[in-house]
N, C-alpha and C. Protein backbone atom coordinates (compact mmCIF):
# COMPACT_ATOMS: atom_id res chain seq x y z
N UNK A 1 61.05 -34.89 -159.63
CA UNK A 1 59.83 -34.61 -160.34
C UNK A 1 60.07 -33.46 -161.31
N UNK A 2 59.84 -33.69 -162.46
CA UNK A 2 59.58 -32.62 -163.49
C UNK A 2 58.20 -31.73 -163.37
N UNK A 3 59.03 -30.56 -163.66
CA UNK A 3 58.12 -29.50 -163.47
C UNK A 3 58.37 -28.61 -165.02
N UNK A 4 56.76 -28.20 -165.55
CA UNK A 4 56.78 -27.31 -166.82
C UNK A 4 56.00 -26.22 -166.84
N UNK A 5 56.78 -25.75 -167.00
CA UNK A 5 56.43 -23.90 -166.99
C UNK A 5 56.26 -22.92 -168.16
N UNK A 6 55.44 -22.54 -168.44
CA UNK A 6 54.34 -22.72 -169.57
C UNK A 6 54.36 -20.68 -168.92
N UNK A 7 55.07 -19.62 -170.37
CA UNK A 7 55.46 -18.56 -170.72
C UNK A 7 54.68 -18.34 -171.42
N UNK A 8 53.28 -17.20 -171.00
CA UNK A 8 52.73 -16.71 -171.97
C UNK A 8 52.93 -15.26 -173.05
N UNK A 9 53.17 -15.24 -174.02
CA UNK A 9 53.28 -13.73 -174.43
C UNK A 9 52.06 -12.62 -174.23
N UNK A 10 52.08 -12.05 -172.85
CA UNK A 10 50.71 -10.93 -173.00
C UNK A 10 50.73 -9.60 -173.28
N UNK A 11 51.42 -9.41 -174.30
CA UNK A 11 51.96 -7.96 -175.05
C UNK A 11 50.47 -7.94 -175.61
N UNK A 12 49.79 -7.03 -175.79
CA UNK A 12 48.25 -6.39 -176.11
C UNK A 12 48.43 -6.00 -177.66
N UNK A 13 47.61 -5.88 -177.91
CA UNK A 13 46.97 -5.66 -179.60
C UNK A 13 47.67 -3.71 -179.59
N UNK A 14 48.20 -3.12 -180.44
CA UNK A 14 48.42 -2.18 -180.71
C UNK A 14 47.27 -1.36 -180.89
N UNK A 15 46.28 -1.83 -181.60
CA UNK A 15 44.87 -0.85 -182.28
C UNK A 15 44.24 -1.71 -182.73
N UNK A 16 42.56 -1.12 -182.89
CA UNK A 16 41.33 -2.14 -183.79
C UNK A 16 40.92 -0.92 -183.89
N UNK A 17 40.53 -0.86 -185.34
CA UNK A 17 39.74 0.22 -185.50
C UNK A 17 38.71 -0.56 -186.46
N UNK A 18 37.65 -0.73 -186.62
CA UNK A 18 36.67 -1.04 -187.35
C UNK A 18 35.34 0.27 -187.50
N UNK A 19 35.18 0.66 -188.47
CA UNK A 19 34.33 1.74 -189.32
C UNK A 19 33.29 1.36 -189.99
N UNK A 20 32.20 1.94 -189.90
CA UNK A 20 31.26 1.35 -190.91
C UNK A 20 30.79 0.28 -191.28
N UNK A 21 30.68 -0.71 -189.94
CA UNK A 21 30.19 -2.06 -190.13
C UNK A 21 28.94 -2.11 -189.90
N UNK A 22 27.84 -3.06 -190.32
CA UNK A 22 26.87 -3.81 -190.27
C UNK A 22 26.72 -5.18 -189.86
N UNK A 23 26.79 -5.58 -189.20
CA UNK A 23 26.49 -7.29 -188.81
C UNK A 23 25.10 -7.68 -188.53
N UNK A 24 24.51 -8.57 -189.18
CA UNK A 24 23.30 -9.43 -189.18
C UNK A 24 23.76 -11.29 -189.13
N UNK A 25 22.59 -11.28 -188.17
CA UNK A 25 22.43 -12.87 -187.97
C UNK A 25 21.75 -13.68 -189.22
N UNK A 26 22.03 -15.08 -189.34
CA UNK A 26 21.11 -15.68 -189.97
C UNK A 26 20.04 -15.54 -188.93
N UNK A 27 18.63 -16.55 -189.70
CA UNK A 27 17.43 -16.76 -188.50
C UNK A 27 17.69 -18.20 -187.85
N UNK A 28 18.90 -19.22 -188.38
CA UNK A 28 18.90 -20.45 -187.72
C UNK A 28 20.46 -20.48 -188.01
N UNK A 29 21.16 -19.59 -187.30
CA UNK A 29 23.16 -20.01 -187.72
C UNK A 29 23.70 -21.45 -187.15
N UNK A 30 24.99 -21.66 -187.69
CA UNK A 30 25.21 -23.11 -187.05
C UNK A 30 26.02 -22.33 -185.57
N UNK A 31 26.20 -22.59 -184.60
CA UNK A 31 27.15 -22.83 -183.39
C UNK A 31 28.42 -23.24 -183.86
N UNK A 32 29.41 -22.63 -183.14
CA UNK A 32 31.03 -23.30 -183.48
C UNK A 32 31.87 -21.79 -182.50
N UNK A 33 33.16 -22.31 -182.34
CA UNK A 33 34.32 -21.53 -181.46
C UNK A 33 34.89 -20.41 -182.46
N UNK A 34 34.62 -19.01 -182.24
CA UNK A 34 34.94 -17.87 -183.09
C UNK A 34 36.27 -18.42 -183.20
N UNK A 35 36.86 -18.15 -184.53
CA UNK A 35 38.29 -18.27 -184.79
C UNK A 35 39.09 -17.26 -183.86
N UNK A 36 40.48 -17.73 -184.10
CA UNK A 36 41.26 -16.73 -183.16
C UNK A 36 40.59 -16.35 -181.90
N UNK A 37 40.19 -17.43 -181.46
CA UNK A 37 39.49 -16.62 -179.86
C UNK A 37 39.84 -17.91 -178.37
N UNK A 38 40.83 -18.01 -178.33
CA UNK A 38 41.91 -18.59 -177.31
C UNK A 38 40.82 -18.78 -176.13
N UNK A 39 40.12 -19.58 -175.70
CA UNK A 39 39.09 -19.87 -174.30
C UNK A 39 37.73 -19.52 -174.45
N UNK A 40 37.53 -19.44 -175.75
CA UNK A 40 36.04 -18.67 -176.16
C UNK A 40 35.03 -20.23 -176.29
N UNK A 41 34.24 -20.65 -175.92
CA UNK A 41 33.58 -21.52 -176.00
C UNK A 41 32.66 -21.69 -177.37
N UNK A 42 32.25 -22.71 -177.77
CA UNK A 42 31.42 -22.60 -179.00
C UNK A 42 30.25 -21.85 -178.71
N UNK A 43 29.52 -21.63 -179.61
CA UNK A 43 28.83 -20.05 -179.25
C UNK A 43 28.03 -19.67 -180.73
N UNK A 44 27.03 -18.84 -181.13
CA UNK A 44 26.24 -18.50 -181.80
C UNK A 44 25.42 -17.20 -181.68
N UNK A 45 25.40 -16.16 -182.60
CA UNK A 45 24.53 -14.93 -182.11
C UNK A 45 25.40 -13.90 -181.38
N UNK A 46 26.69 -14.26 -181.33
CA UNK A 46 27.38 -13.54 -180.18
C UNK A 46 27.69 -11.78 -180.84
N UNK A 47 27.56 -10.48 -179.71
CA UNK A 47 27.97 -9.75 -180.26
C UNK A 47 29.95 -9.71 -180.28
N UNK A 48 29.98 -8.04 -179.74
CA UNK A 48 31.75 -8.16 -180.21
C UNK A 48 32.27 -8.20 -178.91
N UNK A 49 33.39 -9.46 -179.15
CA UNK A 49 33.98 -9.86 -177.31
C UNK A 49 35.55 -9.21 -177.89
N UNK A 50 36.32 -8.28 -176.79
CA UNK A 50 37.63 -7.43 -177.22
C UNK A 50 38.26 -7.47 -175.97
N UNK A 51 39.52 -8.29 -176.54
CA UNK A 51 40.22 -8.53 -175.12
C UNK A 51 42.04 -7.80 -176.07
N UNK A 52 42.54 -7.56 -174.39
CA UNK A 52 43.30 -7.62 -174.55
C UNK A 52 44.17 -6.41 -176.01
N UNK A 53 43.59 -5.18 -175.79
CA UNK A 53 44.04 -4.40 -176.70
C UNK A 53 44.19 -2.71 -175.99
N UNK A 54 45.23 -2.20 -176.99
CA UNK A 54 45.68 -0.82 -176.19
C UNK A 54 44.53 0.12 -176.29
N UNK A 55 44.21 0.06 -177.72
CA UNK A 55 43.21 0.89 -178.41
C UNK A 55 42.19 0.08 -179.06
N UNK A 56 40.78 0.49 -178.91
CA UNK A 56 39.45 0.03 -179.76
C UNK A 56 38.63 0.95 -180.45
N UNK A 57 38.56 1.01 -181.27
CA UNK A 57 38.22 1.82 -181.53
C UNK A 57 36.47 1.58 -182.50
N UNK A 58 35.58 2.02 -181.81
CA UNK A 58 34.42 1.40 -182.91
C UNK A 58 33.75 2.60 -183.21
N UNK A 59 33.71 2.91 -184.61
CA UNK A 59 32.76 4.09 -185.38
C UNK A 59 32.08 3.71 -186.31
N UNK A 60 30.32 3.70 -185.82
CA UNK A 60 29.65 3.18 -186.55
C UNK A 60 29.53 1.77 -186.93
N UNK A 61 29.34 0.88 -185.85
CA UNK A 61 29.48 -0.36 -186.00
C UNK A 61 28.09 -0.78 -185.12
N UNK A 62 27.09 -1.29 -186.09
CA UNK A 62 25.76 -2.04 -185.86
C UNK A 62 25.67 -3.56 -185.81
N UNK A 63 25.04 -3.97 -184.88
CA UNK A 63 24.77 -5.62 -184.95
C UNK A 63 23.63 -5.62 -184.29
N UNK A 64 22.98 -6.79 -185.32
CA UNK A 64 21.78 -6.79 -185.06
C UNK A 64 21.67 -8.33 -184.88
N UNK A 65 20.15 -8.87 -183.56
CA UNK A 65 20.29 -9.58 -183.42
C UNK A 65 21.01 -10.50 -182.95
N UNK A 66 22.07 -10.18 -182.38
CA UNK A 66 22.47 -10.95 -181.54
C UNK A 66 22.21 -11.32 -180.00
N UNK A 67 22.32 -12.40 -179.23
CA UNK A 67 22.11 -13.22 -178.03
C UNK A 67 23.17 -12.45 -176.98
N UNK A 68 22.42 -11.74 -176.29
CA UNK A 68 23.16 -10.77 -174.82
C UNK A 68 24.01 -9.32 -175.56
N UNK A 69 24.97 -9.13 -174.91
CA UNK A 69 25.25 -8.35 -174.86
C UNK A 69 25.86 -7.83 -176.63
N UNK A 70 25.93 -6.32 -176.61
CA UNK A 70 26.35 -6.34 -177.88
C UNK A 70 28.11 -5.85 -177.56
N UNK A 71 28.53 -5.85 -176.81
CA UNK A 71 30.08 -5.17 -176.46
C UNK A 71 30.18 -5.90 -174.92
N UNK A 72 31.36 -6.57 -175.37
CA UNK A 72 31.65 -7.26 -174.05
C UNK A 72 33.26 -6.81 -174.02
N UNK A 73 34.05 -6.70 -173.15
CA UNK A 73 35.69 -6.26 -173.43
C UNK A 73 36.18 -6.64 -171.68
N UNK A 74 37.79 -6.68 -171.77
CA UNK A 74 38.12 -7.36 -171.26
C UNK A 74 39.61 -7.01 -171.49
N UNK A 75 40.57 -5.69 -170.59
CA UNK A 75 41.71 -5.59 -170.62
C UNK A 75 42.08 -4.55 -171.98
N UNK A 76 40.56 -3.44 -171.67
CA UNK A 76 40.86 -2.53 -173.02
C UNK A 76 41.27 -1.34 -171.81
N UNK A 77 42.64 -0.90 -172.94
CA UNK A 77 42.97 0.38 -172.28
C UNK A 77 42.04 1.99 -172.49
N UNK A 78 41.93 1.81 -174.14
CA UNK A 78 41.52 3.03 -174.19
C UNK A 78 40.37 2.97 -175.26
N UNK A 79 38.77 3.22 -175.12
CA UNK A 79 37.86 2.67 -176.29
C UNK A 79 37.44 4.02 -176.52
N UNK A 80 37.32 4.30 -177.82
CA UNK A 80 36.34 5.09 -178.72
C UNK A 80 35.12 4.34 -179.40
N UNK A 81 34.21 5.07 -178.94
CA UNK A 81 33.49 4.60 -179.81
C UNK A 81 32.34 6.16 -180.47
């Protein structure tokens, strides 16, 4: 029997720093799977989901309107905000 063994690379994001953002919803957006987002389900309204990074860094970053949470994370070492 063949067997396959499936090597993931989980080396973490170096840094995110995002500054001075604003995010607004439409009032009727379409639904669809955030790009670059590996197991993320289709989805709409979502705030910011952060996986998998050494550093996060958020200064001054607003979202408005969005469905649950506004900061969701997941395997952050070290967050500023």
């Amino acid at each position: 029997m063949w067997q396959l063994h499936i090597l993931m690379d989980c080396r973490k994001i170096e840094q995110i720093i995002m500054k001075n953002i604003t995010v607004t919803y439409a009032k009727n957006p379409k639904s669809g799977v955030p790009a670059m987002s590996s197991g993320v389900e289709e989805c709409t309204k979502k705030g910011i989901f952060a996986r998998n990074i050494k550093e996060l860094v958020l200064e001054n970053v607003e979202i408005e309107g969005q469905d649950g949470e506004l900061l969701v994370t997941e395997g952050i070492d070290h967050f500023v905000q």
